[in-house]
Structures are given as C-alpha cells and as structure tokens.
N, C-alpha and C. Protein backbone atom coordinates (compact mmCIF):
# COMPACT_ATOMS: atom_id res chain seq x y z
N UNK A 1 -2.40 -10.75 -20.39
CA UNK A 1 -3.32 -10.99 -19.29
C UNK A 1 -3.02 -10.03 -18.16
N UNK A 2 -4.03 -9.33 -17.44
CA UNK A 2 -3.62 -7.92 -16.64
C UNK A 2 -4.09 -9.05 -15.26
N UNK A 3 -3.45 -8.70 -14.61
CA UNK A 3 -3.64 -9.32 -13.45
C UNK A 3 -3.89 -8.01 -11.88
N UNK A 4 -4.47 -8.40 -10.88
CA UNK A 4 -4.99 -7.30 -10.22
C UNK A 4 -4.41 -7.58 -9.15
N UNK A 5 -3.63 -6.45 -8.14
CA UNK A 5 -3.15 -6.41 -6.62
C UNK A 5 -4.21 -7.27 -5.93
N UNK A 6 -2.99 -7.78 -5.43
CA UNK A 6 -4.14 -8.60 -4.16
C UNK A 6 -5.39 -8.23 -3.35
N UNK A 7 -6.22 -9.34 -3.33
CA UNK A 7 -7.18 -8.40 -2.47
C UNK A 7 -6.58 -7.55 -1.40
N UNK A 8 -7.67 -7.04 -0.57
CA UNK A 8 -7.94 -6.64 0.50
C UNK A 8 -7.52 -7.60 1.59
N UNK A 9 -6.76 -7.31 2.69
CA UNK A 9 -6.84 -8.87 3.74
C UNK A 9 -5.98 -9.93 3.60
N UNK A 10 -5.28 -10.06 1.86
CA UNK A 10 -4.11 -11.27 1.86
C UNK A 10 -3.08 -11.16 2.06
N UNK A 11 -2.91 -9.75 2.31
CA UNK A 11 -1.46 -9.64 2.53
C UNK A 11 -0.99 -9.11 3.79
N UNK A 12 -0.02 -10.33 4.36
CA UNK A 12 0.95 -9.88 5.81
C UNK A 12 2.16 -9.67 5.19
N UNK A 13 1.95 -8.35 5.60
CA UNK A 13 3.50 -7.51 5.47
C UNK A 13 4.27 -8.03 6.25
N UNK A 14 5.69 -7.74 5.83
CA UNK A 14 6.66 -7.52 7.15
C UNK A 14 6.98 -6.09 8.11
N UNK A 15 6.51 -6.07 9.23
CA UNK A 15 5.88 -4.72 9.91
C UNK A 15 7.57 -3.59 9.91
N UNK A 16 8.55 -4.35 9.11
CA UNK A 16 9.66 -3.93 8.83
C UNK A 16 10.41 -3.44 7.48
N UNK A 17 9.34 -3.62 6.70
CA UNK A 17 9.61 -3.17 5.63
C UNK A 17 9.72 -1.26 5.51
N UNK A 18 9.94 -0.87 4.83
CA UNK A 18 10.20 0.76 5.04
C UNK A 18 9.55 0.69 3.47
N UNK A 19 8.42 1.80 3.56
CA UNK A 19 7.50 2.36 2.23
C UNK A 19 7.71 3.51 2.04
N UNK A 20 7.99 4.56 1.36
CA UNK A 20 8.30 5.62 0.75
C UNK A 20 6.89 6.28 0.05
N UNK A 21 6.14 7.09 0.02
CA UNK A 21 4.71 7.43 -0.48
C UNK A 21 5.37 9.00 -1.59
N UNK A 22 5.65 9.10 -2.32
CA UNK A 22 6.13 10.50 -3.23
C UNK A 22 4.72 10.50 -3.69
N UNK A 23 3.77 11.90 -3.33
CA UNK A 23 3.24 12.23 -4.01
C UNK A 23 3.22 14.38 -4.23
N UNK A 24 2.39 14.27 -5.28
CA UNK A 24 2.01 15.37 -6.28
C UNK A 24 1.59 16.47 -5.13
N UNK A 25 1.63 17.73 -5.18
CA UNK A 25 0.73 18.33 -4.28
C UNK A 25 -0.41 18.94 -5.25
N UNK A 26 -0.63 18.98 -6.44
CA UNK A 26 -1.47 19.20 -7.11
C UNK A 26 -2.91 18.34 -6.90
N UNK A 27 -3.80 19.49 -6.85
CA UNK A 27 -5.37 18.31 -6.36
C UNK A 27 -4.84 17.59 -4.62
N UNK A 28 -5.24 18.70 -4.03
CA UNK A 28 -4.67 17.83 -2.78
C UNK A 28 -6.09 17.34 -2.17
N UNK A 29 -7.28 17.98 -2.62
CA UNK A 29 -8.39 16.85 -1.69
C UNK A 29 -8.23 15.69 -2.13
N UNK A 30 -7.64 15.02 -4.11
CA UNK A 30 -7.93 13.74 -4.42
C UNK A 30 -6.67 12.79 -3.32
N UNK A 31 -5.60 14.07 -3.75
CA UNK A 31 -4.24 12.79 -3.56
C UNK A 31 -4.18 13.01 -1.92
N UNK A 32 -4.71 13.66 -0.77
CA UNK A 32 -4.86 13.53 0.46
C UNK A 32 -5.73 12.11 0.46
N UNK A 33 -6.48 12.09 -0.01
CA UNK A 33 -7.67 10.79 -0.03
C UNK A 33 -6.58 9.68 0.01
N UNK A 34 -5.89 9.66 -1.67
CA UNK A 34 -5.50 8.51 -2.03
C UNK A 34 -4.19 8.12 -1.12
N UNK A 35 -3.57 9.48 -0.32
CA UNK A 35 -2.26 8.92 0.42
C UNK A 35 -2.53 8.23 1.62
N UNK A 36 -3.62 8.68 2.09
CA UNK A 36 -4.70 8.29 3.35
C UNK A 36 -4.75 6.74 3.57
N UNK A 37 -5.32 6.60 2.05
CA UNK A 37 -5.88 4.78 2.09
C UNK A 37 -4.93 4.25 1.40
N UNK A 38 -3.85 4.74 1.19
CA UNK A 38 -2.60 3.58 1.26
C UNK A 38 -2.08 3.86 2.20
N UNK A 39 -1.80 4.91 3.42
CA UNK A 39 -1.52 4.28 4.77
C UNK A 39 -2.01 3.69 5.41
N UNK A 40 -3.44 3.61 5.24
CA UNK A 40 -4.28 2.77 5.98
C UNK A 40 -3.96 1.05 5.69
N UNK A 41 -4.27 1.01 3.78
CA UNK A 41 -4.19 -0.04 3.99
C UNK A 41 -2.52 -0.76 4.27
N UNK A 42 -1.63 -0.14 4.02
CA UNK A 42 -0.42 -0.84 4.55
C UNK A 42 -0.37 -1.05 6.19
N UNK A 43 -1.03 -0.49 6.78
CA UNK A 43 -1.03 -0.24 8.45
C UNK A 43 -2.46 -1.81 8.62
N UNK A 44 -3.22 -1.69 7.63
CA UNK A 44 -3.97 -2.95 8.03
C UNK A 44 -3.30 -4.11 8.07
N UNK A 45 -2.44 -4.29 6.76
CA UNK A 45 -1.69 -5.78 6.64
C UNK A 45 -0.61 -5.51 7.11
N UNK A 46 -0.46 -4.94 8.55
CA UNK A 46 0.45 -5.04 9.46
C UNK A 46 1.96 -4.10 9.34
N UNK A 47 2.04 -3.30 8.65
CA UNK A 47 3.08 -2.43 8.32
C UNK A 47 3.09 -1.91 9.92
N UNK A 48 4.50 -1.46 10.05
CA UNK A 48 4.83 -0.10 11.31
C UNK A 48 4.02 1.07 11.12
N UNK A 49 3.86 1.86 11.72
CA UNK A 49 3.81 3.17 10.95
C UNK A 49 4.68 4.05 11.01
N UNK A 50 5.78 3.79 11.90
CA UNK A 50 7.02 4.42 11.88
C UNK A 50 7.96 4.16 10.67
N UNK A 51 7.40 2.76 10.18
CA UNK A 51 8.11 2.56 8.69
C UNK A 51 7.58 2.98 7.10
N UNK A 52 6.71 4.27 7.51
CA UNK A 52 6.21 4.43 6.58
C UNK A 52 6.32 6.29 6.46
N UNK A 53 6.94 6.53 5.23
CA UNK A 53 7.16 7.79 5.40
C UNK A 53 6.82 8.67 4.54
N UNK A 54 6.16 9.86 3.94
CA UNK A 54 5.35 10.40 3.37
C UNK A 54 6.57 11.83 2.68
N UNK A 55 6.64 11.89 1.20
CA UNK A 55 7.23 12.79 0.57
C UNK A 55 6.62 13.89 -0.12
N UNK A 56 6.15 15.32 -0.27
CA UNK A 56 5.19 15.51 -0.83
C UNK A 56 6.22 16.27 -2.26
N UNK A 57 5.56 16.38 -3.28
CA UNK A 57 6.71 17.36 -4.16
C UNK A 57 5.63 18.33 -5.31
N UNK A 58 6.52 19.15 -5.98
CA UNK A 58 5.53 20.11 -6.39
C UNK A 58 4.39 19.38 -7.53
N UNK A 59 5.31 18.45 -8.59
CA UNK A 59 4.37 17.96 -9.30
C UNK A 59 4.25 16.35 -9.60
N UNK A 60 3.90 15.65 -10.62
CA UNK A 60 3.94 14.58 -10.92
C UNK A 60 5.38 14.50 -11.24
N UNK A 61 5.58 15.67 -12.21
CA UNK A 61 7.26 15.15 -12.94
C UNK A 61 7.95 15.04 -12.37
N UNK A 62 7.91 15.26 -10.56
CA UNK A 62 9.12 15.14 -10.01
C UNK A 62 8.97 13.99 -8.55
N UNK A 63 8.19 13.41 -9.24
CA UNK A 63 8.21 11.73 -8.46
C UNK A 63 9.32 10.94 -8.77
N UNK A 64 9.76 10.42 -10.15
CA UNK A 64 10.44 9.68 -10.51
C UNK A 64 11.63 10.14 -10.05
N UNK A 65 12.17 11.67 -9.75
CA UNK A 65 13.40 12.14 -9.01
C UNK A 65 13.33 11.61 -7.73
N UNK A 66 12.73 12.24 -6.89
CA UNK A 66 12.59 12.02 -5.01
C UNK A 66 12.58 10.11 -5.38
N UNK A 67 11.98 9.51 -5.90
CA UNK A 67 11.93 8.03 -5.94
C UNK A 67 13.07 7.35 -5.90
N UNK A 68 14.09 7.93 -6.92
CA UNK A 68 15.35 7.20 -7.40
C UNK A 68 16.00 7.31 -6.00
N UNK A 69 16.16 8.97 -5.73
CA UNK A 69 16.81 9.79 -4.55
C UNK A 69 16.51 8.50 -3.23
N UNK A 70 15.60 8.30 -3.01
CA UNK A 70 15.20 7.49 -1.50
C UNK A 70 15.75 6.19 -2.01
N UNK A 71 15.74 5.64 -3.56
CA UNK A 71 15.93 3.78 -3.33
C UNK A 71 17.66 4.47 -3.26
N UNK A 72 18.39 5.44 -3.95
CA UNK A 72 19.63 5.22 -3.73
C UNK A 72 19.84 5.25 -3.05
N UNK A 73 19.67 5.83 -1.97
CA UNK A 73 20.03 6.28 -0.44
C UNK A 73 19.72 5.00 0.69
N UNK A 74 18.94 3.88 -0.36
CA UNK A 74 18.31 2.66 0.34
C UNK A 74 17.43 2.92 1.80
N UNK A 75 17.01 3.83 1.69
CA UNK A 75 16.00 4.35 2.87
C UNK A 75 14.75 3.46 2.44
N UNK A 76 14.44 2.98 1.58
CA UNK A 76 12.90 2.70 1.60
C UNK A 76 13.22 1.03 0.63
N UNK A 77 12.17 0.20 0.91
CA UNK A 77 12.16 -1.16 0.08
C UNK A 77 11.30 -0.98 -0.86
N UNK A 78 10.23 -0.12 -0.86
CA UNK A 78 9.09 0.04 -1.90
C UNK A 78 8.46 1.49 -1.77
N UNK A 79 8.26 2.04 -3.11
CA UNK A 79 7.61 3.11 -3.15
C UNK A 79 6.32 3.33 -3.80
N UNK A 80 5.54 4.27 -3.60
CA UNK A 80 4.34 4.14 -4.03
C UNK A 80 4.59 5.85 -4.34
N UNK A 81 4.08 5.88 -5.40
CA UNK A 81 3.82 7.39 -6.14
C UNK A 81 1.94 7.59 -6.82
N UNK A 82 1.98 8.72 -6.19
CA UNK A 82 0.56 9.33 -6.05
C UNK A 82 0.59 10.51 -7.11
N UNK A 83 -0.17 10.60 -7.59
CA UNK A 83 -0.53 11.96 -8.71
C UNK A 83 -1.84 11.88 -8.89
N UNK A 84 -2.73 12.96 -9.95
CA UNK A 84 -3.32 13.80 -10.68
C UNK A 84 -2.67 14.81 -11.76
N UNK A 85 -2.86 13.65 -13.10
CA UNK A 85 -2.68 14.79 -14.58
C UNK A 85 -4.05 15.00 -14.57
N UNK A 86 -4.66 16.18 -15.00
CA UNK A 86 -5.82 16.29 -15.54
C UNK A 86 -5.21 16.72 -17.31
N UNK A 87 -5.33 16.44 -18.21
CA UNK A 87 -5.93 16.86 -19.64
C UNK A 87 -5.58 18.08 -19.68
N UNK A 88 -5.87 19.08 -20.04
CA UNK A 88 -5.95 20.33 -20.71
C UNK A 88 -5.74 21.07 -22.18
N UNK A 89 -5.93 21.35 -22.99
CA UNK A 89 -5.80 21.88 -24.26
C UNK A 89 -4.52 22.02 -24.87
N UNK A 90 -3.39 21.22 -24.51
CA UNK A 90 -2.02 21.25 -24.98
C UNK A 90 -1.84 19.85 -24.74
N UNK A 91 -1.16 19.28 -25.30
CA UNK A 91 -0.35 18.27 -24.99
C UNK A 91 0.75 17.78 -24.21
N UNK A 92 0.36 19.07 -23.29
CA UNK A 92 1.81 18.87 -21.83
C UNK A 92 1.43 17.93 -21.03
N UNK A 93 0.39 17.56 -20.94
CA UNK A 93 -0.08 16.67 -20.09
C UNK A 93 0.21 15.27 -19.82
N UNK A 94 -0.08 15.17 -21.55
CA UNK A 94 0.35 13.28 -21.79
C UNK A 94 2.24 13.44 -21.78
N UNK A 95 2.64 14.65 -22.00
CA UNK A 95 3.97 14.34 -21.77
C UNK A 95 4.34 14.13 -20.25
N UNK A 96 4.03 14.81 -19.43
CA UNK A 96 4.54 14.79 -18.12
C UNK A 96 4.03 13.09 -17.76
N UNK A 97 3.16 12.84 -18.22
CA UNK A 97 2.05 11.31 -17.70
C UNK A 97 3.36 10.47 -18.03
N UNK A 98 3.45 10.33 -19.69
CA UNK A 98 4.41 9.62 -20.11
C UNK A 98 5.32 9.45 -19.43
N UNK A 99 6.49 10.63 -18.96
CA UNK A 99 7.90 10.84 -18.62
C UNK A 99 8.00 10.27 -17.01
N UNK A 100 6.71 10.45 -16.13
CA UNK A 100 6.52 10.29 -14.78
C UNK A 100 6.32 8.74 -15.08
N UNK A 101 5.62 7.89 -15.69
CA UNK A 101 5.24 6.46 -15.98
C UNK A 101 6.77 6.05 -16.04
N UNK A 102 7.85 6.61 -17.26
CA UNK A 102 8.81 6.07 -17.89
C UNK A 102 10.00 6.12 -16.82
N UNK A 103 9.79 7.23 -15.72
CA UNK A 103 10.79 7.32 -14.91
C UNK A 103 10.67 6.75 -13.34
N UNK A 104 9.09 6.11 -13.24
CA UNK A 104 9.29 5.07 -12.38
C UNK A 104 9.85 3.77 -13.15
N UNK A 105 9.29 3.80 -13.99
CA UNK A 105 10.00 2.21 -14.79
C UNK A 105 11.01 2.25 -14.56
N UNK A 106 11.63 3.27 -14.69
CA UNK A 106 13.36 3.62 -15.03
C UNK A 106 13.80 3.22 -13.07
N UNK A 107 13.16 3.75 -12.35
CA UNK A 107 13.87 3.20 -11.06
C UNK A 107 13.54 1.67 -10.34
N UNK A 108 12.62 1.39 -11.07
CA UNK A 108 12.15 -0.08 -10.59
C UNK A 108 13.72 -0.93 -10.69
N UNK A 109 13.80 -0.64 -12.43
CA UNK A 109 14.41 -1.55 -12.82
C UNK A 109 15.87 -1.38 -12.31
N UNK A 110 16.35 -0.18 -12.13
CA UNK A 110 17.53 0.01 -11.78
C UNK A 110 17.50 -0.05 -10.29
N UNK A 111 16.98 -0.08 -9.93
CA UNK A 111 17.17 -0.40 -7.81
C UNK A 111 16.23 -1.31 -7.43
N UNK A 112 15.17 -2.36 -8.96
CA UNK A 112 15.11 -3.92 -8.41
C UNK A 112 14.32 -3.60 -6.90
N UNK A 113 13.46 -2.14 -6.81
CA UNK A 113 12.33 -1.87 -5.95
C UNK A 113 11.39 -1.83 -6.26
N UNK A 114 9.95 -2.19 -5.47
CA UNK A 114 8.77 -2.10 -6.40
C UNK A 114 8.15 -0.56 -6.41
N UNK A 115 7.73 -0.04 -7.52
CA UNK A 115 7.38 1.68 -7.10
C UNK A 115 5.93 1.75 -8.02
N UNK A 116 5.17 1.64 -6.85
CA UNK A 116 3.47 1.45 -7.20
C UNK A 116 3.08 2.72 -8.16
N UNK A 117 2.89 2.80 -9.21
CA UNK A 117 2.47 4.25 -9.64
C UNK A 117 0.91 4.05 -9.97
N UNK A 118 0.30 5.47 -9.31
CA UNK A 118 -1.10 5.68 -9.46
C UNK A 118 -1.14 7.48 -9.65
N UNK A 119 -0.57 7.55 -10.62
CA UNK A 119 -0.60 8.66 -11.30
C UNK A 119 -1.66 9.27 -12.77
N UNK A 120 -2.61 9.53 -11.51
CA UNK A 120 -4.05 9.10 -12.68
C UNK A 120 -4.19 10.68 -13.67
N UNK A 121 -4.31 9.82 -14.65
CA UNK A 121 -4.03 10.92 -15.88
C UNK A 121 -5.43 11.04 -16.44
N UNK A 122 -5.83 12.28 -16.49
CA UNK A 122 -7.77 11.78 -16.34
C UNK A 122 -8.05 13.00 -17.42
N UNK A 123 -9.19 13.23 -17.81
CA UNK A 123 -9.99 14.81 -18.54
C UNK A 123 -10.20 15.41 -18.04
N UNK A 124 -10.81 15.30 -16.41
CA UNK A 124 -11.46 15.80 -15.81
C UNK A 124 -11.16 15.73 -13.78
N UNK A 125 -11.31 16.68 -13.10
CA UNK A 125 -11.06 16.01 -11.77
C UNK A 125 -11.97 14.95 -11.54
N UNK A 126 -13.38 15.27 -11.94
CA UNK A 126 -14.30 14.19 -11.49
C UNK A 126 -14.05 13.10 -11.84
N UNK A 127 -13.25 12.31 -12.89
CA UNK A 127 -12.43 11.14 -12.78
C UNK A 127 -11.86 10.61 -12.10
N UNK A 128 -10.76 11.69 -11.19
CA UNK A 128 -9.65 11.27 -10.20
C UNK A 128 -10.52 11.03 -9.37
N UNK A 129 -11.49 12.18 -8.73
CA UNK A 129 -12.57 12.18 -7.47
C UNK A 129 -12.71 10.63 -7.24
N UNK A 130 -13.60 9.76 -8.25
CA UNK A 130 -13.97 9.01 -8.11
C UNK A 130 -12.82 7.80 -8.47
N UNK A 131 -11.66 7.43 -8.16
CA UNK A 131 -10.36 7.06 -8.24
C UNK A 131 -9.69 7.00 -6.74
N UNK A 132 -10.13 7.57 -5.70
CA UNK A 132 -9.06 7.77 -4.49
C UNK A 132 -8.59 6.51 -3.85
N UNK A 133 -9.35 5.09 -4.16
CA UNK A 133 -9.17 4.20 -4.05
C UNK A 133 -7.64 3.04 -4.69
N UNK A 134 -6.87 4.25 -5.50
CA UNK A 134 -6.17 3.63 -6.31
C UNK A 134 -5.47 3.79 -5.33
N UNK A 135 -4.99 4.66 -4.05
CA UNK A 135 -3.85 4.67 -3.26
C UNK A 135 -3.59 3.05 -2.38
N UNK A 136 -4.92 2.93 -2.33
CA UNK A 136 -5.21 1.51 -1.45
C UNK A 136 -4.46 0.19 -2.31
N UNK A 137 -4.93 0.37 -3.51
CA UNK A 137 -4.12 -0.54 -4.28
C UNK A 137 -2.89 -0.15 -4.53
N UNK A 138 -2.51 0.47 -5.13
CA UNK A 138 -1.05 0.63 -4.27
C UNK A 138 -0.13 0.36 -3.52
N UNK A 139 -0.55 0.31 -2.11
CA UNK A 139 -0.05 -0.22 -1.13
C UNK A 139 -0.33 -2.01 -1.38
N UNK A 140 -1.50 -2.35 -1.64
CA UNK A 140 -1.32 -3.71 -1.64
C UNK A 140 -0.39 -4.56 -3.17
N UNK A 141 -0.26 -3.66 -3.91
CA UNK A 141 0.66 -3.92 -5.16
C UNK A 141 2.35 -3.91 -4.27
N UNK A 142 2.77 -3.16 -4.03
CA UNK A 142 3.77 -2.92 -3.68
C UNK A 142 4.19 -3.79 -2.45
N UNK A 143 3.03 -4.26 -1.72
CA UNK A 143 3.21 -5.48 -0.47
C UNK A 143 3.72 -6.78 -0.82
N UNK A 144 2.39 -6.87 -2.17
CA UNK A 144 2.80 -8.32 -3.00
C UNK A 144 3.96 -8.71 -3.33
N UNK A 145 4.58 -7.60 -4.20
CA UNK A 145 5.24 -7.37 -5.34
C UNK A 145 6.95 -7.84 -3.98
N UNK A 146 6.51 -7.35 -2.74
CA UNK A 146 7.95 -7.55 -1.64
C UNK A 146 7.77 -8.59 -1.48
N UNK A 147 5.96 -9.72 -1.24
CA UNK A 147 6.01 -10.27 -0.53
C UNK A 147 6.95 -11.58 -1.36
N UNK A 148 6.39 -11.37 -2.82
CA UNK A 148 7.17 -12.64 -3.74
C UNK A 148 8.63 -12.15 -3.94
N UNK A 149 9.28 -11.40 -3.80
CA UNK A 149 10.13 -10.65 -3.98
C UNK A 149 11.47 -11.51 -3.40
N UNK A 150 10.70 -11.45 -1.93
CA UNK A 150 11.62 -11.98 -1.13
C UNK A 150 11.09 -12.91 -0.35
N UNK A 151 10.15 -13.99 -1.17
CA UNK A 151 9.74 -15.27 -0.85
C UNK A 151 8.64 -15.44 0.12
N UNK A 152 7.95 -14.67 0.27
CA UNK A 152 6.98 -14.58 1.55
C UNK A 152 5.86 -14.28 0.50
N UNK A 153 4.49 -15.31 1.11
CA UNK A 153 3.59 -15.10 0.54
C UNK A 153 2.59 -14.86 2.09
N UNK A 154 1.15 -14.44 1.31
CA UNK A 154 0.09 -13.49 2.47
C UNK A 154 0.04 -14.71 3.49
C-alpha cells in the first residue's frame, strides 16, 4: 500500500529543525523550480529559514556523499535530495538512478534521518518540466517523517 506525504497545510514543523536540500546542478531551470517549492513549502509549515540550508553538487551521484557528510557532522535532522536523470542511449543512467536511490537508503538507515529523494529519472526533460512539484513534497515527506519521528503530529 503506497501511501502519500501529507497534504499541503498539516504539517507544523518545529521552526527548529535544521533541513539540508543536496541537489544536482544538472537541469537547473527544473531543479531551481523544485528547490524553490520545497523552501517554500517548509517555510509555510513554519520552518526558520535560517534553518534551512541549500547544497548544490555536480551530479545526482554525488547526493548520497554530501548527505551522509552533513547527517555525520549532525548539522542537519532531515535531508531532501533533488535531481534530474534523463534516459539516454546507454545504460548509465539507470545506474547512477539506482546507486543515488541505494545511497540515500544507505544514509537513512545508518543516521536514522529522513532523506526525501526526488531524483526524477525520466526519458525526457519534458517529464521532469512537468514534475517541479516533487520538491514541495519533499519537504512535506521529510516534515512528517520528523514529525512522527519524534512524536509530534501536524
């Protein structure tokens, strides 16, 4: 059963929580969009914005690094990772998708942080284009995910 981030509106953050945003610089009109409306929406359900801090790196594959890097360092309670794979005529693609998916898993579980991934792996840009909305969820995945975390509901 897939269950969906909270709406819009249910979630009160704690305006103290510290968010971490690692994204891709590849496709920067999509992932400017999508980093946009997950600051927004964490800044709606009451986040700081001083507690919210923005990483940019060269590609997808190197989210799951900067990610681990910030929960070890315990700078951040939740991270949210932003990308664009597009497809292309080799199969490098679904590998990097894979390895970037497998190596947030890999820090969730080992630093027990939530790390939103919206690392949209598409055919085409016009896929992602119409996707910028995933940053928004994001932020409200990663709100939830603290708010039950540590006993606080919206």
């Amino acid at each position: 059963m897939r269950t969906s981030p909270p709406a819009p509106g249910t979630i009160n953050a704690d305006p103290t929580w510290r968010i971490g945003i690692v994204y891709s610089s590849f496709h920067p009109e999509v992932i400017t969009a999508m980093r946009d409306g997950a600051v927004q929406e964490l800044l709606q359900c009451g986040m700081r914005e001083s507690c919210i801090t923005s990483y940019e790196v060269p590609g997808s594959f190197e989210i799951p690094l900067i990610g681990r890097n910030l929960a070890a360092q315990q700078s951040v309670d939740a991270l949210i990772a932003l990308g664009v794979i597009v497809e292309g005529q080799t199969h490098h693609a679904s590998l990097i998708a894979l390895e970037a998916a497998r190596g947030i898993m890999d820090v969730q579980l080992r630093y027990g942080i939530p790390f939103a991934m919206e690392i949209l792996y598409v055919d085409d840009l016009a896929l992602a284009r119409d996707r910028t909305d995933k940053g928004r969820a994001a932020a409200r995945t990663v709100l939830g995910v603290l708010g039950v975390g540590r006993g606080r509901r919206g």
